[in-house]
PDB file of N, CA and C in Angstrom:
ATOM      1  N   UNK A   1       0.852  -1.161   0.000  1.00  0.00           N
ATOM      2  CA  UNK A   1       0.000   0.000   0.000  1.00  0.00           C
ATOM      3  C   UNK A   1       0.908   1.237   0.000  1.00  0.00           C
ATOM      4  N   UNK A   2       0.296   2.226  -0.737  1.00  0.00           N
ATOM      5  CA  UNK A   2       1.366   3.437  -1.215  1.00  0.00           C
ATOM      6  C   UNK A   2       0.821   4.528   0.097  1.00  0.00           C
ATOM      7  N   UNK A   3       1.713   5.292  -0.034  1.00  0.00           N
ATOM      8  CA  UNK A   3       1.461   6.157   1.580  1.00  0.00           C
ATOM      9  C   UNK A   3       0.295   7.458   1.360  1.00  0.00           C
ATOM     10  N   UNK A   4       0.708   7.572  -0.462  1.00  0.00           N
ATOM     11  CA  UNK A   4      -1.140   7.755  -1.003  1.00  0.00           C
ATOM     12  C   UNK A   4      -2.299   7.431  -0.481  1.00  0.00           C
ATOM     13  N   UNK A   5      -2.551   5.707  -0.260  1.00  0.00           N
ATOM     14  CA  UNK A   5      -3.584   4.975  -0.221  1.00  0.00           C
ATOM     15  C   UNK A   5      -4.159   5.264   1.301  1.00  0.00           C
ATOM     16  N   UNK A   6      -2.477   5.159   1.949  1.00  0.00           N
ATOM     17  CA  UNK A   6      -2.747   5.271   3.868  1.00  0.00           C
ATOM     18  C   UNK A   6      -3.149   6.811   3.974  1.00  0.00           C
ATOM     19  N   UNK A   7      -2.970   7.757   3.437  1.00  0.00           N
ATOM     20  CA  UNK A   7      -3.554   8.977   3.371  1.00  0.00           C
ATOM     21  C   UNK A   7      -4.590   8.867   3.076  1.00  0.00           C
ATOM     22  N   UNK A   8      -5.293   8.622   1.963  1.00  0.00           N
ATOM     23  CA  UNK A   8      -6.510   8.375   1.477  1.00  0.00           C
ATOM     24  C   UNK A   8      -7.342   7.273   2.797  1.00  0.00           C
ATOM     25  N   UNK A   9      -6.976   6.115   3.749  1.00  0.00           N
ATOM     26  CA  UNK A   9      -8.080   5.668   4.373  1.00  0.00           C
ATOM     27  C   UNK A   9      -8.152   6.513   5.474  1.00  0.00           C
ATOM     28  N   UNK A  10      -7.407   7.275   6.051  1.00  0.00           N
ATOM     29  CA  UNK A  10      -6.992   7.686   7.290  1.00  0.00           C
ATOM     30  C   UNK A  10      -7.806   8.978   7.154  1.00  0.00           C
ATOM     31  N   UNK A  11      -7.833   9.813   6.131  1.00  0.00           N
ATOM     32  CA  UNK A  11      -8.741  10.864   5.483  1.00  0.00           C
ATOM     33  C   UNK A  11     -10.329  10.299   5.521  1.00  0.00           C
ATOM     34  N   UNK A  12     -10.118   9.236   4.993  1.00  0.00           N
ATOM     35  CA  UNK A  12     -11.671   8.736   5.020  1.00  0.00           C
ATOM     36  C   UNK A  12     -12.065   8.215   6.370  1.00  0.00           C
ATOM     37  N   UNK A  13     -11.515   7.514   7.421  1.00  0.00           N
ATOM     38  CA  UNK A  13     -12.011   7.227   8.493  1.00  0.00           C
ATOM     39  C   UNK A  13     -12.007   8.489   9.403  1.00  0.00           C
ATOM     40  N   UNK A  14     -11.917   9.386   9.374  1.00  0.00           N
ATOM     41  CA  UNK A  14     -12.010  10.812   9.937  1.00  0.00           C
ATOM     42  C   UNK A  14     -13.264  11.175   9.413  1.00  0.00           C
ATOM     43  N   UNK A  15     -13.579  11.177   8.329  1.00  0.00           N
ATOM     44  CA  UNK A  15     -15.480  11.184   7.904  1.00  0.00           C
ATOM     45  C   UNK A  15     -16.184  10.105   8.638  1.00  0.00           C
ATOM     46  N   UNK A  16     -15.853   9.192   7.894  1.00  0.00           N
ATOM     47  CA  UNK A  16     -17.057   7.656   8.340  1.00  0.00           C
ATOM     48  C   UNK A  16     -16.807   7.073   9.202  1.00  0.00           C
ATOM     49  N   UNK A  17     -15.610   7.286   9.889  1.00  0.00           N
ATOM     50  CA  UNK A  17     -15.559   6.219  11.016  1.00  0.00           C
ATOM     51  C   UNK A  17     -14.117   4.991  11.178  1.00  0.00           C
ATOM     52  N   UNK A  18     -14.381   3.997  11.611  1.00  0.00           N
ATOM     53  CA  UNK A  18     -13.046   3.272  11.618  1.00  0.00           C
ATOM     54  C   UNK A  18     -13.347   1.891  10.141  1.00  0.00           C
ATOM     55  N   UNK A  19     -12.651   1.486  10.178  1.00  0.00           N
ATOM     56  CA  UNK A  19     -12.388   0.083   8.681  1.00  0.00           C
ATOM     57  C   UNK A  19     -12.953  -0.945   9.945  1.00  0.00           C
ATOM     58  N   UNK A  20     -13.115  -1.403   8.996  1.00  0.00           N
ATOM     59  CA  UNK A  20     -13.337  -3.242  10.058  1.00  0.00           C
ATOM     60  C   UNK A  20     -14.272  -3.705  10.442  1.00  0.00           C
ATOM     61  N   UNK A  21     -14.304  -4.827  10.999  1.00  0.00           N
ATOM     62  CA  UNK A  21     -15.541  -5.025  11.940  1.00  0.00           C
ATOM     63  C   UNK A  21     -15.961  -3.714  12.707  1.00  0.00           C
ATOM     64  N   UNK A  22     -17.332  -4.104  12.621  1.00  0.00           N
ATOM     65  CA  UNK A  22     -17.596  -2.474  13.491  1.00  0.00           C
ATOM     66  C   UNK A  22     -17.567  -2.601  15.144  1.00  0.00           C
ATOM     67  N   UNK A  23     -17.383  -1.862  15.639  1.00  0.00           N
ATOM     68  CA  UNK A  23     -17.028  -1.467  17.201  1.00  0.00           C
ATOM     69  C   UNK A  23     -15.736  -2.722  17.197  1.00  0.00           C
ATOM     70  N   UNK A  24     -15.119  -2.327  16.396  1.00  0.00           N
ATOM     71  CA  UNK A  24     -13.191  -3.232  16.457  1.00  0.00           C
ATOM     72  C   UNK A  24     -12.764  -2.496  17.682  1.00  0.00           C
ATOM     73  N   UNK A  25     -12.394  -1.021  17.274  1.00  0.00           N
ATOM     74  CA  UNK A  25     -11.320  -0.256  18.298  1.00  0.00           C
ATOM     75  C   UNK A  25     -12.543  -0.371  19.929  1.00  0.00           C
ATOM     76  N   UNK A  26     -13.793  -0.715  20.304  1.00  0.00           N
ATOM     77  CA  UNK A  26     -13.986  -1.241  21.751  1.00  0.00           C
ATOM     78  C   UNK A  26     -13.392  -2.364  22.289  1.00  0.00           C
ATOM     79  N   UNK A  27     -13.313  -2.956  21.143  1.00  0.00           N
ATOM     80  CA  UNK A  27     -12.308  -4.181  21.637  1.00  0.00           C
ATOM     81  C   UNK A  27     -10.958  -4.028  21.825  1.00  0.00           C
ATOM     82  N   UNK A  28     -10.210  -3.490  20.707  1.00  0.00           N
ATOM     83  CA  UNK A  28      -8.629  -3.669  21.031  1.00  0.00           C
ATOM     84  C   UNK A  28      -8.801  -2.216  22.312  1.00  0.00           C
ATOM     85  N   UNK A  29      -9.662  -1.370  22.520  1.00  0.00           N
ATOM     86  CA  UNK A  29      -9.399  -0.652  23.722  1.00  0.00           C
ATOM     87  C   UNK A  29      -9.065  -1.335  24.739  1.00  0.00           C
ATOM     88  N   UNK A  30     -10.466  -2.327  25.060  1.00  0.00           N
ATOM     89  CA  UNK A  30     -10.513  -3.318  25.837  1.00  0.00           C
ATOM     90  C   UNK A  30      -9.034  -3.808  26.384  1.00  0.00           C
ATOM     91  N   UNK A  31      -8.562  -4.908  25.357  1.00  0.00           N
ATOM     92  CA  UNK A  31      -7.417  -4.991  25.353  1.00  0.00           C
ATOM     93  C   UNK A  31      -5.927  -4.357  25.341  1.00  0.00           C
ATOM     94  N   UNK A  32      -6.512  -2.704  25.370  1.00  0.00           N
ATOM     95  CA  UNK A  32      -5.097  -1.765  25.539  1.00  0.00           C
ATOM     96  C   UNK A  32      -5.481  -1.950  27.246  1.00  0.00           C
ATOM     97  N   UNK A  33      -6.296  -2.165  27.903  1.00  0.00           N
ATOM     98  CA  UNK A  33      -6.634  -1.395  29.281  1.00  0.00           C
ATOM     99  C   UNK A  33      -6.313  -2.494  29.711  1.00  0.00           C
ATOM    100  N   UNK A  34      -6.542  -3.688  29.385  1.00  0.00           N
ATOM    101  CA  UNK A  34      -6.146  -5.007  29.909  1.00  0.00           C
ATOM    102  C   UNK A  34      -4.278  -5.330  30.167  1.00  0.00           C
ATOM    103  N   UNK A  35      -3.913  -4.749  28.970  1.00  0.00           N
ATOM    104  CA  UNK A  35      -2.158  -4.879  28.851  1.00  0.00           C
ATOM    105  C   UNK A  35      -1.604  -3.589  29.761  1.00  0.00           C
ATOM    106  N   UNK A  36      -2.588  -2.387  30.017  1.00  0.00           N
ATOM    107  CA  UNK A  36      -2.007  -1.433  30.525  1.00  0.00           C
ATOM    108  C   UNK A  36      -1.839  -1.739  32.427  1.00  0.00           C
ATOM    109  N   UNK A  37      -3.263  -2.369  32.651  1.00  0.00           N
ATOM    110  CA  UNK A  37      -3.637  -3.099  33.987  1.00  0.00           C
ATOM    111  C   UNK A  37      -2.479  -4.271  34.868  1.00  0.00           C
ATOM    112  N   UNK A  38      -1.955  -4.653  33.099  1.00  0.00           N
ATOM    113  CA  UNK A  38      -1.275  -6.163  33.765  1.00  0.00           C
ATOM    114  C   UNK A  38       0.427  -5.025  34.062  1.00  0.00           C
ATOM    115  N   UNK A  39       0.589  -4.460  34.033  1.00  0.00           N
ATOM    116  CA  UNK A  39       1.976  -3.774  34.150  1.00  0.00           C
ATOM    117  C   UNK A  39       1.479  -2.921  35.309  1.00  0.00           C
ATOM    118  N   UNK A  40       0.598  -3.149  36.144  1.00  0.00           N
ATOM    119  CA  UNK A  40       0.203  -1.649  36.984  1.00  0.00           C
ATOM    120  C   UNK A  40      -0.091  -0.664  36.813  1.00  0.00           C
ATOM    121  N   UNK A  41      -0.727   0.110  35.344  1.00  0.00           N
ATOM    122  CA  UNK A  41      -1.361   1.370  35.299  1.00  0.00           C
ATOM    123  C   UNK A  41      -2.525   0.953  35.238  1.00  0.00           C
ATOM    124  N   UNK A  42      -3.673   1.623  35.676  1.00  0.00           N
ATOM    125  CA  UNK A  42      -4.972   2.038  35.646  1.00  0.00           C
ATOM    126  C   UNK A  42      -5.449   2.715  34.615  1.00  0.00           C
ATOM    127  N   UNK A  43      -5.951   2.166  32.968  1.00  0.00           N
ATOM    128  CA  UNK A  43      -6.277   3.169  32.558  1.00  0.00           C
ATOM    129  C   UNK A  43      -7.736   2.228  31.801  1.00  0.00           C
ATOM    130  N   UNK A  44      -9.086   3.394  31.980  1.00  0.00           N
ATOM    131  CA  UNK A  44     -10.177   2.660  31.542  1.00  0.00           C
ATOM    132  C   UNK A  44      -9.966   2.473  30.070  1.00  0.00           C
ATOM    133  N   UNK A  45     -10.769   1.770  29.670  1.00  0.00           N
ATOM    134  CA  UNK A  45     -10.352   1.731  27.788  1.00  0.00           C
ATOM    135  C   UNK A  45     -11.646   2.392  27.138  1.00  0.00           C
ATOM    136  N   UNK A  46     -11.936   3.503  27.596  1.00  0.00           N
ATOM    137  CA  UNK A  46     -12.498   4.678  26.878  1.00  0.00           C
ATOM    138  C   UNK A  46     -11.901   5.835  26.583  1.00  0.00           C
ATOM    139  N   UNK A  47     -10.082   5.567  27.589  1.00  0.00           N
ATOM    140  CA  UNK A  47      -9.519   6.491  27.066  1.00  0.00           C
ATOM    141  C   UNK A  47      -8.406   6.020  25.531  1.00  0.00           C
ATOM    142  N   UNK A  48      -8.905   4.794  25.234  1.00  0.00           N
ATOM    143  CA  UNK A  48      -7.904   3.936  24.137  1.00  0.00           C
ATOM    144  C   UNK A  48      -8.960   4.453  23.511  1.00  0.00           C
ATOM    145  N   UNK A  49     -10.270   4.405  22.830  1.00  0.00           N
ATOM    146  CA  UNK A  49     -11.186   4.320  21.922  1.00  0.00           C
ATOM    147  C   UNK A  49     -11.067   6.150  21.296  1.00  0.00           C
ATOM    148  N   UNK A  50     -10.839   6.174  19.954  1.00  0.00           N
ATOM    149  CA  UNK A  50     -10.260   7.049  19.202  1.00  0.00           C
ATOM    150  C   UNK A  50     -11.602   7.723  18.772  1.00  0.00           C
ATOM    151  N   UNK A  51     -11.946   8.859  18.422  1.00  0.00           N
ATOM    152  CA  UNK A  51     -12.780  10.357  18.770  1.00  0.00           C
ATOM    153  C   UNK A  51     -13.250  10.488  16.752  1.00  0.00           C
ATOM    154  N   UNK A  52     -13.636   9.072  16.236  1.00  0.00           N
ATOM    155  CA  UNK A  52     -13.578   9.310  14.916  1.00  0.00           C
ATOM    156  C   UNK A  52     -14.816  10.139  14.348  1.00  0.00           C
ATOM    157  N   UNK A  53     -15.148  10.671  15.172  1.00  0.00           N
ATOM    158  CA  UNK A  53     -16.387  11.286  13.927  1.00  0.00           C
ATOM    159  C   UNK A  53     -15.853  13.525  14.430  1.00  0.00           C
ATOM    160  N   UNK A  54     -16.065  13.906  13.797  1.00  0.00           N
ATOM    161  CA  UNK A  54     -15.726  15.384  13.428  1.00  0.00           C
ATOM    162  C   UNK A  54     -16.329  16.019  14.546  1.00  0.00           C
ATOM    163  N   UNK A  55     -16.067  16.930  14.714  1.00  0.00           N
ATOM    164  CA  UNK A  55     -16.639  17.902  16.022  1.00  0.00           C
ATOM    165  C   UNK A  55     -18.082  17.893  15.492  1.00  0.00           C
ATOM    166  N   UNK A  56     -18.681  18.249  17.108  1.00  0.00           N
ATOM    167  CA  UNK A  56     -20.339  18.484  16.707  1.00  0.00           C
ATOM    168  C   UNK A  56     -20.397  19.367  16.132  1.00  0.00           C
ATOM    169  N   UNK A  57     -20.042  20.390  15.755  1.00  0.00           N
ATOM    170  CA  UNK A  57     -20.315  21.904  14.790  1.00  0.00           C
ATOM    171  C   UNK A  57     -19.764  21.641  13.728  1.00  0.00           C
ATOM    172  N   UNK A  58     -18.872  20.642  13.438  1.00  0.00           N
ATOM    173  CA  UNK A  58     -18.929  20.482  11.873  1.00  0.00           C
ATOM    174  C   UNK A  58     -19.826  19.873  11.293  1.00  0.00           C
ATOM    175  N   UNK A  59     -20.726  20.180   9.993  1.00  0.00           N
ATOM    176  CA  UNK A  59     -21.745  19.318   9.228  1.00  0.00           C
ATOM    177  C   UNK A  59     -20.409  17.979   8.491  1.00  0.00           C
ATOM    178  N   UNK A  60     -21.351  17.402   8.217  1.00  0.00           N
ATOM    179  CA  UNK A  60     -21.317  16.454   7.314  1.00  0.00           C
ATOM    180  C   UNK A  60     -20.716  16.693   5.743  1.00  0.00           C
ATOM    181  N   UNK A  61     -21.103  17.685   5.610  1.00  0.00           N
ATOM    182  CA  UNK A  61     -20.584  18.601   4.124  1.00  0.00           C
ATOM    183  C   UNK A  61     -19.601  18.878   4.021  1.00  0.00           C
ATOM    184  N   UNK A  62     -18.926  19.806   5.220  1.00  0.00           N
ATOM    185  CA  UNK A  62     -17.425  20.567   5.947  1.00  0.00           C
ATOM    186  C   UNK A  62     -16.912  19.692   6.405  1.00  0.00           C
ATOM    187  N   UNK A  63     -17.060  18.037   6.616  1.00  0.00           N
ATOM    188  CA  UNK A  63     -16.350  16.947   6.960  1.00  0.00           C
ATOM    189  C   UNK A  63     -16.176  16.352   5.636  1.00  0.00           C
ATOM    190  N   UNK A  64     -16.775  16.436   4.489  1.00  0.00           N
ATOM    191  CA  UNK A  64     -16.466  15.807   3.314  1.00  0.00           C
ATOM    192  C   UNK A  64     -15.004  16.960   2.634  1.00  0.00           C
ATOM    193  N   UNK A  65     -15.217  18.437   2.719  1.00  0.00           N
ATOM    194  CA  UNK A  65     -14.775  19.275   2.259  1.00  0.00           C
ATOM    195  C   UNK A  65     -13.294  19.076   2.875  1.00  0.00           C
ATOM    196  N   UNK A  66     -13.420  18.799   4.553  1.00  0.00           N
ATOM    197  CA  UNK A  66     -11.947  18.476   4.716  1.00  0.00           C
ATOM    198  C   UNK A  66     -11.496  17.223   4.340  1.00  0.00           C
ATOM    199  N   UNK A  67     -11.883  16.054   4.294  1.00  0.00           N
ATOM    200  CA  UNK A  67     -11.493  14.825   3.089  1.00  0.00           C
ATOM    201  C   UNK A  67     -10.947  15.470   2.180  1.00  0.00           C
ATOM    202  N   UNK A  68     -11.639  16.190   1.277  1.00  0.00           N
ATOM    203  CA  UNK A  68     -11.034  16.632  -0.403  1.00  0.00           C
ATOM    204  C   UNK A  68      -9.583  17.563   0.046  1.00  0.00           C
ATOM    205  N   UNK A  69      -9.704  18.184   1.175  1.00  0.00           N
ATOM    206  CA  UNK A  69      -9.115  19.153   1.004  1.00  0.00           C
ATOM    207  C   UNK A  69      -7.682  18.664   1.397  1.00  0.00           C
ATOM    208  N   UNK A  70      -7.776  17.322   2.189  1.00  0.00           N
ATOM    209  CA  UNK A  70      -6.780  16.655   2.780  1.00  0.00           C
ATOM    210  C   UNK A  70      -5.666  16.246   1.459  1.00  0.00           C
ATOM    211  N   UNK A  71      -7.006  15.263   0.145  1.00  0.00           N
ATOM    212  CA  UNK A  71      -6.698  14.753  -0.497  1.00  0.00           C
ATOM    213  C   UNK A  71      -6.063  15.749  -1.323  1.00  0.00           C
ATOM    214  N   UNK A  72      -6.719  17.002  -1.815  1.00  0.00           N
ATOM    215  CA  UNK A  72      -5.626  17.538  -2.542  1.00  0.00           C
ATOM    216  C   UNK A  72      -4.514  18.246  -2.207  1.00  0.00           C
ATOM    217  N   UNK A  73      -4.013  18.242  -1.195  1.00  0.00           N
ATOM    218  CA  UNK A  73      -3.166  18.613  -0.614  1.00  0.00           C
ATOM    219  C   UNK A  73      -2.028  17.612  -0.540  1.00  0.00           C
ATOM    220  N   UNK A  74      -2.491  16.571  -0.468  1.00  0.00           N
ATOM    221  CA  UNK A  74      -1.545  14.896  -0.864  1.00  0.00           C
ATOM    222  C   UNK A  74      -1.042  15.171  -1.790  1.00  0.00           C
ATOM    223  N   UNK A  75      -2.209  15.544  -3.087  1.00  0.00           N
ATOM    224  CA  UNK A  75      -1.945  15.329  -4.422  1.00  0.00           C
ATOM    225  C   UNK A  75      -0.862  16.800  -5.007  1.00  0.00           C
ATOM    226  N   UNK A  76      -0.806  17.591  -4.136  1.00  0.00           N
ATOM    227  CA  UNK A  76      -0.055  18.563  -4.754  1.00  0.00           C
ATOM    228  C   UNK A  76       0.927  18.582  -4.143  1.00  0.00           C
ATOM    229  N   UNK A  77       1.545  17.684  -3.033  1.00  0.00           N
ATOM    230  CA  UNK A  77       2.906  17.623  -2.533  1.00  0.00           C
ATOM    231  C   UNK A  77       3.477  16.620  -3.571  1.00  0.00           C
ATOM    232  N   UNK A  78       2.651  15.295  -3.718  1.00  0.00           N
ATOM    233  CA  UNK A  78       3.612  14.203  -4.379  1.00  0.00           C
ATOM    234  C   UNK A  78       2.950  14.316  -6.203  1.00  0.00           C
ATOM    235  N   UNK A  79       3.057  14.858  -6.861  1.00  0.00           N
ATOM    236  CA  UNK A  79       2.468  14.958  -8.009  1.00  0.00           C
ATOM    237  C   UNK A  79       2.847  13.850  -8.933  1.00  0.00           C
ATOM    238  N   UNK A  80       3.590  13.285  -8.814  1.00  0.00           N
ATOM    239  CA  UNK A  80       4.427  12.003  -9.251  1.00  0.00           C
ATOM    240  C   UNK A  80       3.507  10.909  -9.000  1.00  0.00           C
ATOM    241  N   UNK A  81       2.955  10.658  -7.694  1.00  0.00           N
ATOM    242  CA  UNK A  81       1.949   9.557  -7.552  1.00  0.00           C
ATOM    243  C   UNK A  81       0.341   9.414  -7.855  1.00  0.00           C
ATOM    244  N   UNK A  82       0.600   8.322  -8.419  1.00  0.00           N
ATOM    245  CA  UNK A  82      -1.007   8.180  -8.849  1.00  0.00           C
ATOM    246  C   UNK A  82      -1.519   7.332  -7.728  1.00  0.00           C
ATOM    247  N   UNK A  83      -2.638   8.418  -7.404  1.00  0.00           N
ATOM    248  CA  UNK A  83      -3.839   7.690  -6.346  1.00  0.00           C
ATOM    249  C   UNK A  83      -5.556   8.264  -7.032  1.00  0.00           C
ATOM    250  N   UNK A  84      -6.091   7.376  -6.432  1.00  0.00           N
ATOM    251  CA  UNK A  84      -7.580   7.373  -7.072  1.00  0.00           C
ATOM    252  C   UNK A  84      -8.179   9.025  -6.239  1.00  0.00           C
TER     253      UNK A  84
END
């Protein structure tokens, strides 16, 4: 995978959400709080679970607009690479 492509999902899960099975990252939280527990820190695993959807005052529109805006900003650093 080209660092295009990892730009491009990482852009897109900042709109829609995470890849995968859905509610994945409650689980591997789960399991960050579990590995964090077995070493002696205390940490709940709601602070592992990642903040993917856009502030409440951004629409849906101004969350697509920063996608594009991400993407062309990719596209005008590496102009050499082709991504969709």
């Amino acid at each position: 995978m080209s660092d295009g492509q990892i730009v491009q999902w990482l852009a897109y899960q900042l709109v829609r959400g995470p890849l995968g099975p859905q509610r994945m990252d409650v689980l591997m939280a789960s399991l960050m709080s579990v590995v964090a527990a077995s070493v002696g820190v205390n940490i709940p695993p709601q602070r592992f679970v990642p903040d993917w959807h856009p502030a409440p005052e951004m629409t849906a529109e101004q969350a697509g607009e920063m996608y594009d805006a991400a993407i062309a900003a990719y596209r005008a650093a590496h102009p050499d690479e082709v991504i969709a």
